[in-house]
Protein backbone atom coordinates (compact mmCIF):
# COMPACT_ATOMS: atom_id res chain seq x y z
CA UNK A 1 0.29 7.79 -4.31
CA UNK A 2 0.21 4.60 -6.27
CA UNK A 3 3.44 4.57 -7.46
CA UNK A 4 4.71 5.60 -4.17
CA UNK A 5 3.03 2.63 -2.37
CA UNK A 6 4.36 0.11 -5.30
CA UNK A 7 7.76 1.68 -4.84
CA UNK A 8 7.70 0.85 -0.96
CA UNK A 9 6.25 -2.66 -1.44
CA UNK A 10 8.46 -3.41 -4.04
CA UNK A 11 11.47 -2.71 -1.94
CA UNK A 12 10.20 -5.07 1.25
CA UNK A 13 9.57 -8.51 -1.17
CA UNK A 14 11.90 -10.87 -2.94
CA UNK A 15 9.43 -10.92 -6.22
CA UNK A 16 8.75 -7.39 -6.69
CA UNK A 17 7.61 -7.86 -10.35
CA UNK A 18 4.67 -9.43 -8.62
CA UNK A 19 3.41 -6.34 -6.63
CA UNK A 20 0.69 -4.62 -8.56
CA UNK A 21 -1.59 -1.49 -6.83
CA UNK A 22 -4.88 -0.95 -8.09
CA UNK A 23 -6.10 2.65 -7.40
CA UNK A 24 -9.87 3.63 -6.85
CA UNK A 25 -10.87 7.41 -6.75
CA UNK A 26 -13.72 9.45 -5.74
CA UNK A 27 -13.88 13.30 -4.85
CA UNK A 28 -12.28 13.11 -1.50
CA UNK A 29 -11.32 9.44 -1.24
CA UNK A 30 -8.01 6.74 -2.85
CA UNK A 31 -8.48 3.71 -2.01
CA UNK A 32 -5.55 1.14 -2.71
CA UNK A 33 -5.55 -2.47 -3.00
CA UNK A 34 -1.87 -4.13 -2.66
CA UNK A 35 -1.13 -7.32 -4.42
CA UNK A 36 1.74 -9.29 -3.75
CA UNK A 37 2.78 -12.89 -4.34
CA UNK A 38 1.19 -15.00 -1.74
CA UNK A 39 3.57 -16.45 -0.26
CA UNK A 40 4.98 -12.84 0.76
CA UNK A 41 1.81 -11.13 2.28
CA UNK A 42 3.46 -11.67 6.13
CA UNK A 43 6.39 -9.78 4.65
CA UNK A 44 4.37 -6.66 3.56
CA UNK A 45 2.38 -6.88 6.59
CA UNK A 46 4.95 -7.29 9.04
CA UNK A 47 5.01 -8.34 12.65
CA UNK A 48 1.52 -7.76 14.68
CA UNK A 49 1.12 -5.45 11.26
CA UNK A 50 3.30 -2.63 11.98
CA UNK A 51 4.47 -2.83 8.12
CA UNK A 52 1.50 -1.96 6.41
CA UNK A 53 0.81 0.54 9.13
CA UNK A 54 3.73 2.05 8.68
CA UNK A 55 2.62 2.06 4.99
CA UNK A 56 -0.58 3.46 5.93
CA UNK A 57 0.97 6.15 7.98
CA UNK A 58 3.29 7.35 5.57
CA UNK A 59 0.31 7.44 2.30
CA UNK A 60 -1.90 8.84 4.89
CA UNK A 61 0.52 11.80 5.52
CA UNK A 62 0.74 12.49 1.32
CA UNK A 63 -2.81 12.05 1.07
CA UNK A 64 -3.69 14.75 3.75
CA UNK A 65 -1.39 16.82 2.07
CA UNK A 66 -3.30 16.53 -1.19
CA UNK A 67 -6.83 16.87 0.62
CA UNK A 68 -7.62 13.29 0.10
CA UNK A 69 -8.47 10.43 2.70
CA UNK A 70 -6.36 7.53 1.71
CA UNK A 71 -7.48 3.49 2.31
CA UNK A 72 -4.48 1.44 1.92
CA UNK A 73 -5.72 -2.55 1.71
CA UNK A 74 -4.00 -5.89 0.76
CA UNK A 75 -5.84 -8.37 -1.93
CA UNK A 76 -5.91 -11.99 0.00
């Protein structure tokens, strides 16, 4: 799921050697912090947030699949 999320973010910025996902785990819990450059955080969040929603929506769906609740966050 990390790599997936990087691999989406990464395609939505103009610096995407900056993005960087840090991935906490626990028995039936990921959580994932996005980092991007800060100038780019509106990008990855998107419009009254329906980016990172849409994020959310689609590592939600791959998390259920795998049994796991997902948390998908952005570092400020």
């Amino acid at each position: 799921m990390k790599e997936l999320t990087e691999l989406i973010v990464q395609k939505l910025v103009d610096k995407p050697e900056a993005v960087s996902v840090t991935e906490t785990k626990s028995e039936t819990t990921v959580i994932l912090e996005i980092a991007v450059a800060k100038e780019e955080i509106g990008l990855v969040i998107g419009k009254k947030g329906k980016i990172i929603n849409s994020i959310r929506n689609i590592i939600n769906a791959v998390g259920r699949k795998n049994g796991k609740k997902v948390i998908v966050g952005i570092k400020e």
